[in-house]
Protein backbone atom coordinates (compact mmCIF):
# COMPACT_ATOMS: atom_id res chain seq x y z
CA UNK A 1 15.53 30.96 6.13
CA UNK A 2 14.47 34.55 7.61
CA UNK A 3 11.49 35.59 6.11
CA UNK A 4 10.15 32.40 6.26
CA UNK A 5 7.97 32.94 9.21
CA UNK A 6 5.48 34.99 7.63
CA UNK A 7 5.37 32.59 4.43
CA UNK A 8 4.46 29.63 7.13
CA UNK A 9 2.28 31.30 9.13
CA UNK A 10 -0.92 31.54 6.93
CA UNK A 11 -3.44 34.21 8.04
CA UNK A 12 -6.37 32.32 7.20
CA UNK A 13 -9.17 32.10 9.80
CA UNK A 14 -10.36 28.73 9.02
CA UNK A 15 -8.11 26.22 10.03
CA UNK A 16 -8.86 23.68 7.04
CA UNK A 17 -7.64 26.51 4.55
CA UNK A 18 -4.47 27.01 7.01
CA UNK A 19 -3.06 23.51 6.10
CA UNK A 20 -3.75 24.21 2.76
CA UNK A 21 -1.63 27.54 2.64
CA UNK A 22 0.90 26.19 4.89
CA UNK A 23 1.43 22.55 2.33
CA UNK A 24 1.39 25.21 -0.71
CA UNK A 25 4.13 27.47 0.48
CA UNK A 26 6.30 24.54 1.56
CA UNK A 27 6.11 22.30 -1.59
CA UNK A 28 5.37 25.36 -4.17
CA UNK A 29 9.84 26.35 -4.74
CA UNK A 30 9.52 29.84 -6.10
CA UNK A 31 9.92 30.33 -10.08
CA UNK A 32 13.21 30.86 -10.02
CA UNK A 33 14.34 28.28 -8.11
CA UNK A 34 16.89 26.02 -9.38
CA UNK A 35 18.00 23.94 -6.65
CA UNK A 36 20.59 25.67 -5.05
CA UNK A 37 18.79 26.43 -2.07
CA UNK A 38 17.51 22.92 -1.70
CA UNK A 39 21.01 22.15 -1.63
CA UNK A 40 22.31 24.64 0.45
CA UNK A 41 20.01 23.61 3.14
CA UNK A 42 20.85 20.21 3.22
CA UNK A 43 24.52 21.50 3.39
CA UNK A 44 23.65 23.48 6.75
CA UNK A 45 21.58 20.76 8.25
CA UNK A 46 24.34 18.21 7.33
CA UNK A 47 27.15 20.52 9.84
CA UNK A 48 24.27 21.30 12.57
CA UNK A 49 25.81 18.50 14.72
CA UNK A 50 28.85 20.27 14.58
CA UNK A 51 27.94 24.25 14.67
CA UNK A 52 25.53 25.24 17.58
CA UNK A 53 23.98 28.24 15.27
CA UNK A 54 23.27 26.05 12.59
CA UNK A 55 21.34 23.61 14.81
CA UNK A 56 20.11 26.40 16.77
CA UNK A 57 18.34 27.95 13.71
CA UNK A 58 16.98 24.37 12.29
CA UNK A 59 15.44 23.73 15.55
CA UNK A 60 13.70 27.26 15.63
CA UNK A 61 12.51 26.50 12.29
CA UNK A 62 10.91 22.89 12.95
CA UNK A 63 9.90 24.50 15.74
CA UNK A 64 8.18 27.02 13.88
CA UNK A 65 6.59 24.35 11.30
CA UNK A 66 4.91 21.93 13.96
CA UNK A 67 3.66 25.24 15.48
CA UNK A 68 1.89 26.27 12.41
CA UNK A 69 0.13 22.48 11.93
CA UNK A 70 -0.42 21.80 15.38
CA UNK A 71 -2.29 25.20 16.07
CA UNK A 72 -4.43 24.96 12.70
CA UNK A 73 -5.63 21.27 13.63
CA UNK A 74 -6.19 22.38 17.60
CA UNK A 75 -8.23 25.52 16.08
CA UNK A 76 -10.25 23.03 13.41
CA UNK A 77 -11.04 20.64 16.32
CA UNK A 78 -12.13 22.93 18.45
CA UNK A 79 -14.17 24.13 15.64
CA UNK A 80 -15.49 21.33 14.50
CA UNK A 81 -13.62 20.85 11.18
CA UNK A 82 -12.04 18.05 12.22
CA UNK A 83 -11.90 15.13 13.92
CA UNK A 84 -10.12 14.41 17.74
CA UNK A 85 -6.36 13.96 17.34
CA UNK A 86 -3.22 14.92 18.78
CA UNK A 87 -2.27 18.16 17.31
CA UNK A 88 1.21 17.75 18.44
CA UNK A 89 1.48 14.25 16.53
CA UNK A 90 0.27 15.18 13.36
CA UNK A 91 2.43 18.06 13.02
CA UNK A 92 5.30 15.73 13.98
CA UNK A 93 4.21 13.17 11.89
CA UNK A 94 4.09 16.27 9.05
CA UNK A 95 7.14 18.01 9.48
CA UNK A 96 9.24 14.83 9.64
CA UNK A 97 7.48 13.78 6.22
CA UNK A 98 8.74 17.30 4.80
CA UNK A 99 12.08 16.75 6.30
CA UNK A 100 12.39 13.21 4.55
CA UNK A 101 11.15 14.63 1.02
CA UNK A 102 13.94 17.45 1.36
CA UNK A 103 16.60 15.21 1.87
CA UNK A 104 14.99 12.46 -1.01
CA UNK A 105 14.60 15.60 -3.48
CA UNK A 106 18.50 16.94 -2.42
CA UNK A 107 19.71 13.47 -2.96
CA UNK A 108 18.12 11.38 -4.75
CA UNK A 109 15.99 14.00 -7.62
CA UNK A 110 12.72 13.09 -6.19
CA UNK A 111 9.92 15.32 -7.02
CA UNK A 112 7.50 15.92 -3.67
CA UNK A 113 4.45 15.48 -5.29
CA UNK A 114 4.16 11.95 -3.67
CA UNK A 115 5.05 13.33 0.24
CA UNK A 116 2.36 16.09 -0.47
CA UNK A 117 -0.03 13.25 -1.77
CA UNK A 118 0.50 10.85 1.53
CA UNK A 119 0.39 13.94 3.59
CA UNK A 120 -2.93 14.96 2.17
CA UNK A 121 -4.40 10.97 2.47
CA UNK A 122 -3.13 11.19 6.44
CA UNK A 123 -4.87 14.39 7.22
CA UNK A 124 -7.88 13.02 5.86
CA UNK A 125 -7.72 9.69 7.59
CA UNK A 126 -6.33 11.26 10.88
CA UNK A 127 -8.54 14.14 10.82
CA UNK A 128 -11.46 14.18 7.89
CA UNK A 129 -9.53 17.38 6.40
CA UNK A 130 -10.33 18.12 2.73
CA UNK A 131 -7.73 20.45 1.32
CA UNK A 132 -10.51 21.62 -1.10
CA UNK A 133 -12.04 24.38 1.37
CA UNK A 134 -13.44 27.22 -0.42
CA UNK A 135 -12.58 30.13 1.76
């Protein structure tokens, strides 16, 4: 997972274009994925109850996650982009949904094309976020 902080954490200056990055990095696997690190991660989340490190390190990284959504949809409220909400909800609300699509796609072969799609349709209810910004 190291590394991973930089991936997350888009540069982008408008908030709305953020999201975008940050929804692209986590549901685009690199080329030359085959699974194995899907799996692997499951494998470590599944003995976090059990090994302090592990937990320690999954915590950081949801941590890490909410931090990225809730500080793009503070900045694009504060800027006008979007509608009032509660950043710290939606990124909740967000990370959870990316959680539960890990653990379908691990276990069950589900695709996350659908958890990206009713992602997407919640931002825009929640928050009138388009994710076709042109930068």
């Amino acid at each position: 997972m190291d590394g991973s902080e930089g991936k997350l954490a888009a540069r982008a200056r408008d908030p709305r274009e953020r999201l975008e990055t940050f929804l692209h990095v986590v549901f685009s696997p690199p080329r030359d994925d085959d699974g194995e690190f899907a799996v692997a991660l499951m494998e470590l989340k599944a003995q976090a109850p059990f090994r302090e490190a592990y937990r320690d390190r999954l915590v950081e990284m949801d941590e890490l996650m909410r931090g990225v959504v809730a500080d793009a949809v503070r900045d694009g409220i504060e800027s006008d982009h979007f509608r009032e909400g509660d950043p710290e909800t939606v990124a909740w609300f967000v990370v959870t949904a990316i959680n539960a699509t890990h653990a379908r796609q691990v276990a069950l072969g589900e695709g996350p094309e659908e958890t990206r799609r009713l992602i997407e349709s919640d931002l825009r209810e929640r928050l009138g976020w388009s994710p076709e910004v042109v930068a």
